[in-house]
PDB file of N, CA and C in Angstrom:
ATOM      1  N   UNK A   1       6.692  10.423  -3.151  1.00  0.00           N
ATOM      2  CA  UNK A   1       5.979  10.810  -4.352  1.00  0.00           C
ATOM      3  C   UNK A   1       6.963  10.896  -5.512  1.00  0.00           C
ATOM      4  N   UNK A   2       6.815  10.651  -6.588  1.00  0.00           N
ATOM      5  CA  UNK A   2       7.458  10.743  -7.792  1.00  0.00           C
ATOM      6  C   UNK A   2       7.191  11.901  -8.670  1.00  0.00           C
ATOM      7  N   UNK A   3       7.704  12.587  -9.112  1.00  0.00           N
ATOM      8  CA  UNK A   3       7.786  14.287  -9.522  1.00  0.00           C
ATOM      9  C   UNK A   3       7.289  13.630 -10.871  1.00  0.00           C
ATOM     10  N   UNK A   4       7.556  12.528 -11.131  1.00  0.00           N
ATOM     11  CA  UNK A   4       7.117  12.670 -13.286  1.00  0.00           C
ATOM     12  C   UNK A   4       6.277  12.227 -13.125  1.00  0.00           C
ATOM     13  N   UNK A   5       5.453  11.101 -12.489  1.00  0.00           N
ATOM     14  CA  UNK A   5       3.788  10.888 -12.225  1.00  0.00           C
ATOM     15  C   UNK A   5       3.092  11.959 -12.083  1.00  0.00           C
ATOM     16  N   UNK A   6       1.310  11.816 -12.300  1.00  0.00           N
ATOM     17  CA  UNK A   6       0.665  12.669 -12.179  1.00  0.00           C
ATOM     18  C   UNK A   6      -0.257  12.127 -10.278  1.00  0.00           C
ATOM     19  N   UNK A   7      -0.329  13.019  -9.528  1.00  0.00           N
ATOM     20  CA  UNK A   7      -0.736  12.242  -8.066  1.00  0.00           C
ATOM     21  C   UNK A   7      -1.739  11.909  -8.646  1.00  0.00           C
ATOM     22  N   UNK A   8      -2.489  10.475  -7.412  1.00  0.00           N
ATOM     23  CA  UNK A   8      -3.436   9.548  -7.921  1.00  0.00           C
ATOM     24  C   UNK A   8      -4.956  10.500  -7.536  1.00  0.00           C
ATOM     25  N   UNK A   9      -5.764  10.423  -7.927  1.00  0.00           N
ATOM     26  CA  UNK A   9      -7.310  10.681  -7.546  1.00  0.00           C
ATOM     27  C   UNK A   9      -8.353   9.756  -6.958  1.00  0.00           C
ATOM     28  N   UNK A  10      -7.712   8.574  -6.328  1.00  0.00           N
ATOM     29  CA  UNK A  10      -8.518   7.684  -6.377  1.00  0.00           C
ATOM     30  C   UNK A  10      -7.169   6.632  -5.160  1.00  0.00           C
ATOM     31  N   UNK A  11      -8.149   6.176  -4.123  1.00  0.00           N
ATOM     32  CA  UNK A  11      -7.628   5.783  -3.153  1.00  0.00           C
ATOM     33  C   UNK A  11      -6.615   4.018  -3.843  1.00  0.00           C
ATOM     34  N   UNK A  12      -7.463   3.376  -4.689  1.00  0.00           N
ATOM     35  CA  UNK A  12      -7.050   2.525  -5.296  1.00  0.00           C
ATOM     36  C   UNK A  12      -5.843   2.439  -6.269  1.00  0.00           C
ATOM     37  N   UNK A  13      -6.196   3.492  -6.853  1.00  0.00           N
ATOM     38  CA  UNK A  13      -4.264   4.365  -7.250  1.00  0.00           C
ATOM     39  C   UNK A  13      -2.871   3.759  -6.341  1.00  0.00           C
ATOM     40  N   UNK A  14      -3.783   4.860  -5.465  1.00  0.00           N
ATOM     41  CA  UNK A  14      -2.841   4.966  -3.985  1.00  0.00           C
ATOM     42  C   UNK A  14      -2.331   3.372  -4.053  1.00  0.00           C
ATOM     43  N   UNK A  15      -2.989   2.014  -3.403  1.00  0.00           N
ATOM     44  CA  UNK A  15      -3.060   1.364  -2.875  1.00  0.00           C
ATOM     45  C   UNK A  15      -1.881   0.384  -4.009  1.00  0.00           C
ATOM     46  N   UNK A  16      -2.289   0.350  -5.082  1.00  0.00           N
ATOM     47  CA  UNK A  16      -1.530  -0.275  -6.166  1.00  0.00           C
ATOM     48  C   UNK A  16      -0.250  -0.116  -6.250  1.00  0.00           C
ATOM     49  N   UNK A  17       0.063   1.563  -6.505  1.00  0.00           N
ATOM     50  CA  UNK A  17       1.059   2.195  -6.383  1.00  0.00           C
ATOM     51  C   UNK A  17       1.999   1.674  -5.236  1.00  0.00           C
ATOM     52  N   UNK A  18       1.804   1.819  -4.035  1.00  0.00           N
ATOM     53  CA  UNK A  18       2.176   1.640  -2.700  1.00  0.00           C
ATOM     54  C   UNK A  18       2.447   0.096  -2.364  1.00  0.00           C
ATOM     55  N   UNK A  19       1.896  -0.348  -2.973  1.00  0.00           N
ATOM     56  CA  UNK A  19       1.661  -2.261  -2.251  1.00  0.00           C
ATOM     57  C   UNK A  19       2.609  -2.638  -3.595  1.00  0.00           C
ATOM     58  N   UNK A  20       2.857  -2.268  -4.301  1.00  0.00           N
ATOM     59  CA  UNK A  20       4.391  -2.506  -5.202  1.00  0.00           C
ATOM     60  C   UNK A  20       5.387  -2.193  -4.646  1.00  0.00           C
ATOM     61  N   UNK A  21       5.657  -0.321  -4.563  1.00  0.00           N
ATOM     62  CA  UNK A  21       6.358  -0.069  -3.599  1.00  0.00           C
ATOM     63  C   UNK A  21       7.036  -1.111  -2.305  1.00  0.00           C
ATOM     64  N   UNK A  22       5.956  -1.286  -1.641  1.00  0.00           N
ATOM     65  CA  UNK A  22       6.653  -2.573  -0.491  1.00  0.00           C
ATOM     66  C   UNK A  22       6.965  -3.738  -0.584  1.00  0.00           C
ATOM     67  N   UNK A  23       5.974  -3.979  -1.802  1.00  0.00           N
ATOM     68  CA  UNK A  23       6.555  -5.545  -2.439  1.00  0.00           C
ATOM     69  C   UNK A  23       8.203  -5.087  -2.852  1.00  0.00           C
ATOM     70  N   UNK A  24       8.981  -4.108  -3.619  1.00  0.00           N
ATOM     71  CA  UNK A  24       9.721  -3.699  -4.642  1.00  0.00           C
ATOM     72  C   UNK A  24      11.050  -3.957  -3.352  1.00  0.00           C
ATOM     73  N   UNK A  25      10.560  -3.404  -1.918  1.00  0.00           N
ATOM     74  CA  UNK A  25      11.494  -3.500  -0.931  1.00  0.00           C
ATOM     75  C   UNK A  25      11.464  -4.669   0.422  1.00  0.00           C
ATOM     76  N   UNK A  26      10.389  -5.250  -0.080  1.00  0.00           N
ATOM     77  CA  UNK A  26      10.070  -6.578   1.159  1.00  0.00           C
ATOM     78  C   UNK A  26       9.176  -7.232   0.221  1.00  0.00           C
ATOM     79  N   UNK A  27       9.523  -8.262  -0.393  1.00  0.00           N
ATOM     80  CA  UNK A  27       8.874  -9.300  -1.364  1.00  0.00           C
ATOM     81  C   UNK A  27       7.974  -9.536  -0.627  1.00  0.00           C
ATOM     82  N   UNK A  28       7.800 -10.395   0.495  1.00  0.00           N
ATOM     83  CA  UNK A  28       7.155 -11.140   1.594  1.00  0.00           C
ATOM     84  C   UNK A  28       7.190 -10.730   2.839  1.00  0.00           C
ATOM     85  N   UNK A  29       5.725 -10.764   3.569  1.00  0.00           N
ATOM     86  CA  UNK A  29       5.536 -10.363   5.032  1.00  0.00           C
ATOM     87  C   UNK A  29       6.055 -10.942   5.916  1.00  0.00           C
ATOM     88  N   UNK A  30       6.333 -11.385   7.505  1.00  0.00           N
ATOM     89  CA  UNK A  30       5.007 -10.662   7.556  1.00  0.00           C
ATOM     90  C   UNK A  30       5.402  -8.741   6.984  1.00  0.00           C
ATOM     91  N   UNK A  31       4.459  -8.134   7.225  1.00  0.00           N
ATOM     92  CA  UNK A  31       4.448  -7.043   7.133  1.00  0.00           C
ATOM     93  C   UNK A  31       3.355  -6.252   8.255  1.00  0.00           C
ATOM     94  N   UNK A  32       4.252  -4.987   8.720  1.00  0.00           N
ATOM     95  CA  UNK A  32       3.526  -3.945  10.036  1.00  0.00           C
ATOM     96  C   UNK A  32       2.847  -2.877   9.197  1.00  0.00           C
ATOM     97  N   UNK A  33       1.941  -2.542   8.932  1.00  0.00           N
ATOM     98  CA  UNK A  33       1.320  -1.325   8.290  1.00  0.00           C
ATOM     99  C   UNK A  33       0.443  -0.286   9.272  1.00  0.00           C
ATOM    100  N   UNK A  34       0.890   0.978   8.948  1.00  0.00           N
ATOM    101  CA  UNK A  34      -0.006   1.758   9.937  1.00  0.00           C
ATOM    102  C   UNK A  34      -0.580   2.989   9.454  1.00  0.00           C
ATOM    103  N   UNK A  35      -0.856   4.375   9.697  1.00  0.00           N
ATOM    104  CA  UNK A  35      -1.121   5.572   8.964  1.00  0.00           C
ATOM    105  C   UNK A  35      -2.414   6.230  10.234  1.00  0.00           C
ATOM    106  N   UNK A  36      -2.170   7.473   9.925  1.00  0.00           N
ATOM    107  CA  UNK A  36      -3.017   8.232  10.866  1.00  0.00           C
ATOM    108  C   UNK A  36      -3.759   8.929   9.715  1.00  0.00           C
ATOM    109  N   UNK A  37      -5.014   9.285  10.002  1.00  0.00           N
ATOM    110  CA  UNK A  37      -6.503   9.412   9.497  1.00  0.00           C
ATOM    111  C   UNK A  37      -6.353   9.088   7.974  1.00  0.00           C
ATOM    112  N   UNK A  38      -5.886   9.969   7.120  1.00  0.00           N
ATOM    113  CA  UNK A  38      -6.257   9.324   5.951  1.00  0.00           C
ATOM    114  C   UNK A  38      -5.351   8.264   5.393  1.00  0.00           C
ATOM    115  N   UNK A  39      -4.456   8.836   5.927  1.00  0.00           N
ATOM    116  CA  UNK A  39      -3.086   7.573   5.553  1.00  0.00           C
ATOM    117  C   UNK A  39      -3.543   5.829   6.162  1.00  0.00           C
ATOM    118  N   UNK A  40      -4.265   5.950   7.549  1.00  0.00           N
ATOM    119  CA  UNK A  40      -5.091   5.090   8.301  1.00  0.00           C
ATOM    120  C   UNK A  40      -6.090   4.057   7.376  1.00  0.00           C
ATOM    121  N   UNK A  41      -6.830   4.952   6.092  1.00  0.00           N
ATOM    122  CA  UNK A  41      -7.357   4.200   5.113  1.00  0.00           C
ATOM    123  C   UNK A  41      -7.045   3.770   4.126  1.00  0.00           C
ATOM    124  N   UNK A  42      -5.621   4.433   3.893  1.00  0.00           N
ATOM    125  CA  UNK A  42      -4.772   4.061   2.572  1.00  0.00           C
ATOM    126  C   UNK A  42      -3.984   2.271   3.541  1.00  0.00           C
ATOM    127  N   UNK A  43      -3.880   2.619   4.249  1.00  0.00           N
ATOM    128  CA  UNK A  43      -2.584   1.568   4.904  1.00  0.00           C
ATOM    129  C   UNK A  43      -3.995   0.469   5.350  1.00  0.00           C
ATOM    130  N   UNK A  44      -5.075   0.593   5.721  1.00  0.00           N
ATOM    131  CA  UNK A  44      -5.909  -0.910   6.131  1.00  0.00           C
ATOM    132  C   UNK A  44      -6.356  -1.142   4.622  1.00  0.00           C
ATOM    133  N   UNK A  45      -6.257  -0.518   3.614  1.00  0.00           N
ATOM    134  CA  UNK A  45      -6.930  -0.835   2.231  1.00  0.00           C
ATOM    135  C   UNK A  45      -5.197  -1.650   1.086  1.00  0.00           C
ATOM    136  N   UNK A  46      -4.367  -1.380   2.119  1.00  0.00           N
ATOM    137  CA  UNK A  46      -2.967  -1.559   0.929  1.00  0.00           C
ATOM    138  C   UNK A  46      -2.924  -3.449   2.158  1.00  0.00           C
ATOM    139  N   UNK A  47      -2.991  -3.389   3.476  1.00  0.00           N
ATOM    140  CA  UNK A  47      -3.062  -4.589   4.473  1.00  0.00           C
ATOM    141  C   UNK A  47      -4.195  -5.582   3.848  1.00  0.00           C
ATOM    142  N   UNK A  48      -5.204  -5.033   3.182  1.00  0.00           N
ATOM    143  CA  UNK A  48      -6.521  -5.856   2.777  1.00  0.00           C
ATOM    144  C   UNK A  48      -6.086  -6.696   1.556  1.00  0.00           C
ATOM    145  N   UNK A  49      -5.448  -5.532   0.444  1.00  0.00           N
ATOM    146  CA  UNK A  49      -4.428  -6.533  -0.847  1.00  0.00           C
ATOM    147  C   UNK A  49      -3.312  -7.422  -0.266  1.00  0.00           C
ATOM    148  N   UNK A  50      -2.705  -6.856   0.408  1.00  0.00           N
ATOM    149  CA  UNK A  50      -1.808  -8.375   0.563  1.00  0.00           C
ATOM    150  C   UNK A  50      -2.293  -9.003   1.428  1.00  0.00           C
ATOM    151  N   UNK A  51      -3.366  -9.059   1.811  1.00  0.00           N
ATOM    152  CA  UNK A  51      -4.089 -10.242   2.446  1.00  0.00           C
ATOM    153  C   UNK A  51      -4.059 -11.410   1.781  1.00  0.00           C
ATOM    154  N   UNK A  52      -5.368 -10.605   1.195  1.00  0.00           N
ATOM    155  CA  UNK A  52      -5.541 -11.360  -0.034  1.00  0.00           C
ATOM    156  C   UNK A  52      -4.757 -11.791  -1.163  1.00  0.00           C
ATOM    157  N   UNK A  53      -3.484 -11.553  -1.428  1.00  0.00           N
ATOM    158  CA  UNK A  53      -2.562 -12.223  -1.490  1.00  0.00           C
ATOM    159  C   UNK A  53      -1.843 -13.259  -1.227  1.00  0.00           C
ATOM    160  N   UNK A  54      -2.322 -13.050  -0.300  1.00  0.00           N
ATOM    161  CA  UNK A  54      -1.653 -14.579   0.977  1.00  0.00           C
ATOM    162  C   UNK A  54      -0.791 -14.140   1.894  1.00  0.00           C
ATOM    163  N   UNK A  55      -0.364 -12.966   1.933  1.00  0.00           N
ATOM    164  CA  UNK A  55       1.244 -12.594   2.802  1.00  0.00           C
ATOM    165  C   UNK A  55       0.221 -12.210   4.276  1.00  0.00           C
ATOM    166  N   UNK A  56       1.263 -13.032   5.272  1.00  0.00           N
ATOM    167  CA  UNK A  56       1.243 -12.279   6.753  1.00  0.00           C
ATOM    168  C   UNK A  56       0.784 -10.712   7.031  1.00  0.00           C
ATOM    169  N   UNK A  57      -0.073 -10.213   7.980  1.00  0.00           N
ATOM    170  CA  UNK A  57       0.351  -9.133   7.822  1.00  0.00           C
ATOM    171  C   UNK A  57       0.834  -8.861   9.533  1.00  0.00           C
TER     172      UNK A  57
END
């Protein structure tokens, strides 16, 4: 989390935020994504954008 951001309200936040994040440290997949219960919907919704992207997952 970043202390000078305000946290997101909105799972799509999340997902934007985060799927930069991994782009910022692994340009290109493949890529392993995982998360337990809610993290579980953040991580198959951040796997769904770089799908659709084109990258491996």
């Amino acid at each position: 989390m970043d202390a000078e951001q305000p946290p997101h309200d909105k799972v799509a936040g999340m997902v934007a935020y985060d799927t930069t994040a991994i782009r910022a440290a692994q340009p290109h997949g493949p890529y392993a994504l995982c998360g337990y219960s809610f993290g579980g919907l953040v991580a198959l919704a951040i796997a769904r954008q770089l799908s659709q992207e084109g990258e491996r997952l």
